[in-house]
Protein backbone atom coordinates (compact mmCIF):
# COMPACT_ATOMS: atom_id res chain seq x y z
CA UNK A 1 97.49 204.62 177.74
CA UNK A 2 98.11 200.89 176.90
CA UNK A 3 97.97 199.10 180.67
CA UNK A 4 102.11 198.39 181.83
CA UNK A 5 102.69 195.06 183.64
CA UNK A 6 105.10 194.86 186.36
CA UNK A 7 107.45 192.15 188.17
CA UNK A 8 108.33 192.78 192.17
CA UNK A 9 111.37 191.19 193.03
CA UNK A 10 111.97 191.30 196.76
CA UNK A 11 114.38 189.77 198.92
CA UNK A 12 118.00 190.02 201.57
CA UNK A 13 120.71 191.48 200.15
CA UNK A 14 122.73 189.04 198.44
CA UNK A 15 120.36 187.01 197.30
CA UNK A 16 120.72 187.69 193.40
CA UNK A 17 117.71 189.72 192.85
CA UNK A 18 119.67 192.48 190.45
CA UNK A 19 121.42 189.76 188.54
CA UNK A 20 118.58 188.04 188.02
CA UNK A 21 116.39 190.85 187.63
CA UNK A 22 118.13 192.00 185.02
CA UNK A 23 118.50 189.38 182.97
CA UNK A 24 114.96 188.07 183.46
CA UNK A 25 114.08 191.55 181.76
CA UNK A 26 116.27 191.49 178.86
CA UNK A 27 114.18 188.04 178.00
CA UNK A 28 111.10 189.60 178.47
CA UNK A 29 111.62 192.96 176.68
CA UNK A 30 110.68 194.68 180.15
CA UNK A 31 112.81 197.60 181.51
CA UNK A 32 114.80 196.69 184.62
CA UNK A 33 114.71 199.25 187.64
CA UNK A 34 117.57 198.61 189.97
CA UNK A 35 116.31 200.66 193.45
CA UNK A 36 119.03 199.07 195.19
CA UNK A 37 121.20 201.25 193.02
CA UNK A 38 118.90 204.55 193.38
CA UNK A 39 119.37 203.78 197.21
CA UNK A 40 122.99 203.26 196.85
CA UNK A 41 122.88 207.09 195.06
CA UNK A 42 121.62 208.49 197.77
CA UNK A 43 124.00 207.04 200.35
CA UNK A 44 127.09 208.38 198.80
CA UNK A 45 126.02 211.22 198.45
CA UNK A 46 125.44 210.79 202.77
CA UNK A 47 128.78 209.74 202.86
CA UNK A 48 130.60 212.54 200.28
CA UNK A 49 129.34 214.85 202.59
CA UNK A 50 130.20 213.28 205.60
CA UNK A 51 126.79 213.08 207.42
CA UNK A 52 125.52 210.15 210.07
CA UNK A 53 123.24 208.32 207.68
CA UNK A 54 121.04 207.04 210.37
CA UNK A 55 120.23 211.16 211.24
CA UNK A 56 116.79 212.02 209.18
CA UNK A 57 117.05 215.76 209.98
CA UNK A 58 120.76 215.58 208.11
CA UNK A 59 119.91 213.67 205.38
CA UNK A 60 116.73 215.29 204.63
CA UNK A 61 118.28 218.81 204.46
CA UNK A 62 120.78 217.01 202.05
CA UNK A 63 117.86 216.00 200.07
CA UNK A 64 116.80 219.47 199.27
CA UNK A 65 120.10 219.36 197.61
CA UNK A 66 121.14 216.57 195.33
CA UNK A 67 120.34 215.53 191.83
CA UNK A 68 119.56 211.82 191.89
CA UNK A 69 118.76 210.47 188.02
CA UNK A 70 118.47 207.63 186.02
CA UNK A 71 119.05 206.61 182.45
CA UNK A 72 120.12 203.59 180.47
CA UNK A 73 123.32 202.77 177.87
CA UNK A 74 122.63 200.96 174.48
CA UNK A 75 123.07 197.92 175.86
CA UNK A 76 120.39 198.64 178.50
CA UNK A 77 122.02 198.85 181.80
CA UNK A 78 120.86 201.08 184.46
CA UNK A 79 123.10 204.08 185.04
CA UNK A 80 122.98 206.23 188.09
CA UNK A 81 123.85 209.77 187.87
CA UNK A 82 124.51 212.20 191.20
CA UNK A 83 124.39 215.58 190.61
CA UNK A 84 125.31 214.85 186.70
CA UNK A 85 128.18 212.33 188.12
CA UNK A 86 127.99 208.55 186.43
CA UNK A 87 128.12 207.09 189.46
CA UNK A 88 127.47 203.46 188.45
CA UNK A 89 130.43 201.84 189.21
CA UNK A 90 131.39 203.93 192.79
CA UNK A 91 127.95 202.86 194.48
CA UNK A 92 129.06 199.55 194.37
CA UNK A 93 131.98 200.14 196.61
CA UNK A 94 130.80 197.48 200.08
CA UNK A 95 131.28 200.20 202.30
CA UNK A 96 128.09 202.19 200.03
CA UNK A 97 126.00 199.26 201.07
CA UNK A 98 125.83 199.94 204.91
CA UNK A 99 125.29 203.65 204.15
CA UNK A 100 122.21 202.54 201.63
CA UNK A 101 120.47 200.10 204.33
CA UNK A 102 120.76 203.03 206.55
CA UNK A 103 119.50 205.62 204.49
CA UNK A 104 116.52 203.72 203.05
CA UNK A 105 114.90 203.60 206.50
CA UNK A 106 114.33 207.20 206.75
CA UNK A 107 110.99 208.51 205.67
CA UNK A 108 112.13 211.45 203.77
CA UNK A 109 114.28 208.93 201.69
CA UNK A 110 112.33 207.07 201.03
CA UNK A 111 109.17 209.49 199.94
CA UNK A 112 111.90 211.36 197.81
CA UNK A 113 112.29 208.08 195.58
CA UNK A 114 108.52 206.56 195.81
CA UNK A 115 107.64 208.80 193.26
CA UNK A 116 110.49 208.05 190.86
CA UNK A 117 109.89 203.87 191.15
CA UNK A 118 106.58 204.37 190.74
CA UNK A 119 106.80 206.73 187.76
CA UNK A 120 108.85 204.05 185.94
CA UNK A 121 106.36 201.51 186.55
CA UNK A 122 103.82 203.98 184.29
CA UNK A 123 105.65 204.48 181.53
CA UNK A 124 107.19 200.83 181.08
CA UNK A 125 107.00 197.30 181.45
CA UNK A 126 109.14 196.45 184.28
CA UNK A 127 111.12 194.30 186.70
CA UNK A 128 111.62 196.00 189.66
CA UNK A 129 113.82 194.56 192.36
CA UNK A 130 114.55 195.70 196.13
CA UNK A 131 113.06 195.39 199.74
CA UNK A 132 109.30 196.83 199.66
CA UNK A 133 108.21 196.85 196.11
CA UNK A 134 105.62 194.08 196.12
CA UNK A 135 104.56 195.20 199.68
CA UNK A 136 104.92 198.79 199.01
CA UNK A 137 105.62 200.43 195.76
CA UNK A 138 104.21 198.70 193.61
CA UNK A 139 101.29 196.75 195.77
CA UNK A 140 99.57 195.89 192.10
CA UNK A 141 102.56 194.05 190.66
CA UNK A 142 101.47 191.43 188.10
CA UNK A 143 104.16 189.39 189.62
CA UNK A 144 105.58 189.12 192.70
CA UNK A 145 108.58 187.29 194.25
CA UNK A 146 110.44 186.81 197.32
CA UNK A 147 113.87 185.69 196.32
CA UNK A 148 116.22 183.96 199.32
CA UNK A 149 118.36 182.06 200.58
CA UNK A 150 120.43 181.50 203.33
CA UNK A 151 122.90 183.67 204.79
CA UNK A 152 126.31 181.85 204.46
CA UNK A 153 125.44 181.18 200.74
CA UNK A 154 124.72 184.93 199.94
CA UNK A 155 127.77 186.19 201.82
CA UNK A 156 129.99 183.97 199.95
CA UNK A 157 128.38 184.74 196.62
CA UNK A 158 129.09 188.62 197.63
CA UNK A 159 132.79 187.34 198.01
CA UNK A 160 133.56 185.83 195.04
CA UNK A 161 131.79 188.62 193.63
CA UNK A 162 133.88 191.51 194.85
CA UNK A 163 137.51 189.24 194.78
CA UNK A 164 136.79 188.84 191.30
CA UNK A 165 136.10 192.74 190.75
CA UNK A 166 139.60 193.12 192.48
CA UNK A 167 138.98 194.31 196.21
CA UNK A 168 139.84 193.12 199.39
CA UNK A 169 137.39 190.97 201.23
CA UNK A 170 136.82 188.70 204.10
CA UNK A 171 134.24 185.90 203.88
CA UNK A 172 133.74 186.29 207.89
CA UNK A 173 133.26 189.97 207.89
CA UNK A 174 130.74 189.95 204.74
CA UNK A 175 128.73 187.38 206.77
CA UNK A 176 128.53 188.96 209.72
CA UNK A 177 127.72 192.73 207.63
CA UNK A 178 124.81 189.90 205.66
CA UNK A 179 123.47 189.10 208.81
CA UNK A 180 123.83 192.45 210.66
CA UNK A 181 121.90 194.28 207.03
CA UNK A 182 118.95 191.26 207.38
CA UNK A 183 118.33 192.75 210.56
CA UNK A 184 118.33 195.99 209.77
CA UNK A 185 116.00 195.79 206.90
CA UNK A 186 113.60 193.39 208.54
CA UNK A 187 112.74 195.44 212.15
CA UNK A 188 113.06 199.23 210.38
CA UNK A 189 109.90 200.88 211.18
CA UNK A 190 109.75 201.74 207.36
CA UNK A 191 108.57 199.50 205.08
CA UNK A 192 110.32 196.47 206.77
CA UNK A 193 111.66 193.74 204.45
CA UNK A 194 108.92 191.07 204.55
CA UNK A 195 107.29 188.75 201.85
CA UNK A 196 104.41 190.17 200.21
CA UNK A 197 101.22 187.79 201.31
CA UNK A 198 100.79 187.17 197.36
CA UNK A 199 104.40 186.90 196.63
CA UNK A 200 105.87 183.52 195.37
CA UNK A 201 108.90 182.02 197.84
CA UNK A 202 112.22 181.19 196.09
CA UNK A 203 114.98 180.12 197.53
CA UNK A 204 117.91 179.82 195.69
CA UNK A 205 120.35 178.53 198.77
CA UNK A 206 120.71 175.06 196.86
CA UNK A 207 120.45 176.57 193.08
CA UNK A 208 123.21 178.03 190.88
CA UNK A 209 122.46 181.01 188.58
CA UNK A 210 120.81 179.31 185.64
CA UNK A 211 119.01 177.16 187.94
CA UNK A 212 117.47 180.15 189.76
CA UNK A 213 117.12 182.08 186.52
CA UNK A 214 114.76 179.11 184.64
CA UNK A 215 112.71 179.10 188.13
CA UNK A 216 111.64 182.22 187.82
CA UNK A 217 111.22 182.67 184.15
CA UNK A 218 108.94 179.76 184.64
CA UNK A 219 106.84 181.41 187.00
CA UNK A 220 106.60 184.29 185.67
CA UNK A 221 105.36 183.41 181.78
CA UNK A 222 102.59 181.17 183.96
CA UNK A 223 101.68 184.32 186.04
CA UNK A 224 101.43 186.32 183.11
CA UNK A 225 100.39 183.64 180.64
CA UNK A 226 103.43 184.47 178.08
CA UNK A 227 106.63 182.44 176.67
C-alpha cells in the first residue's frame, strides 16, 4: 500500500485550525478530518439524552449505543452523521462546544474515536486538525503544527462568526467560555492540549485569514518538499 502522508494541526479552540485546515487540504488534494466535529457528535448525542458529560460511567454506557459516522458531499466537506442523522450543521450550536471539551476528556471517548482518526490517516492523505493529534494520534505526522493565538482575538473571531450565522452572542461571555475551554483542555489528565516537541509554532493573533493561510502552506510544501 502506497505510504499516506499526514498534516497535525493542533491548537485552542478558536484559533482557525478547521478553516484553515480545510482549505489548506483542498490545495493539496489531501482529505480533511475535522475531529473537532467527530467530538462535537458525540456530545450531542450526551446532551439529547440528557446525561452529565463530565460522568465516564454515563457516557460510556451511551457509547455502547450510538452510531457516530463520517462521509463527505461533492464538494468535499466533512459531514457528521448520528445514528443516520446529518448532523453537520446542529453540532455547531456554542452550547455543543462545552459538552465536546467535556466529553473528549473521558477515556472511553476518546478510545471509541482513536481508531476511527487513525483509520483515516491509512487510507488517505490527510490534514487532521484538533487537540492531541501530533502528540497523540497521529505521533508520525509528516507535518505538524501548533496553531494560536491569543485569547481576546479568538473569542472575537468566534463572534463575528456566529452573529453572522444569525445567533445571539456576547463577546464577554465567549471570552470568558475561550478562556474557561483553554483550561480545560490543557490540565485534562487525557491527552492534554500541548505542542508537540516537533511541532512548528504559529500564531496567528496579528494575521488575518490569508495571511495565516500562506504561512502555513509555506511550511508545509518545505516540510514535505512539494508546491
Amino acid at each position: 500500500m502506497e505510504q499516506k502522508r499526514s498534516i497535525a494541526i493542533d491548537g485552542p479552540s478558536g484559533a482557525g485550525k478547521s478553516t484553515l485546515a480545510k482549505r489548506l487540504a483542498e490545495q493539496l488534494g489531501f482529505r480533511y478530518v475535522d475531529t473537532g466535529a467527530i467530538y462535537r457528535t458525540v456530545g450531542l448525542a450526551v446532551q439529547r439524552h440528557g446525561l452529565d458529560p463530565t460522568d465516564g460511567a454515563a457516557v460510556g454506557a451511551l457509547l455502547q449505543d450510538i452510531d457516530v459516522s463520517i462521509s463527505y458531499d461533492d464538494t468535499g466537506l466533512q459531514r457528521m452523521a448520528l445514528q443516520g442523522e446529518d448532523v453537520t450543521a446542529a453540532i455547531r450550536m456554542n452550547e455543543i462546544s462545552a459538552y465536546a471539551s467535556k466529553v473528549s476528556a473521558l477515556p472511553a471517548v476518546r478510545d471509541f474515536l482513536l481508531d476511527t482518526q487513525r483509520d483515516m490517516a491509512r487510507r488517505h492523505d490527510v490534514v487532521m486538525d484538533g487537540r492531541d493529534i501530533g502528540t497523540v494520534v497521529l505521533p508520525d505526522a509528516d507535518v505538524k503544527i501548533y496553531l494560536t493565538a491569543a485569547a481576546e482575538a479568538r473569542a472575537k473571531r468566534r463572534y463575528l462568526e456566529l452573529i453572522q450565522r444569525g445567533q445571539q452572542a456576547d463577546l464577554d461571555t465567549i471570552l470568558r467560555e475561550v478562556i474557561d475551554r483553554d483550561r480545560r483542555d490543557m490540565e485534562r489528565e487525557i491527552a492534554p492540549l500541548r505542542q508537540a516537541e516537533d511541532a512548528v509554532l504559529v500564531d496567528t493573533t496579528e494575521m488575518d485569514l490569508e495571511q495565516s493561510f500562506q504561512a502555513m502552506l509555506h511550511l508545509i510544501q518545505e516540510k514535505l518538499g512539494v508546491k
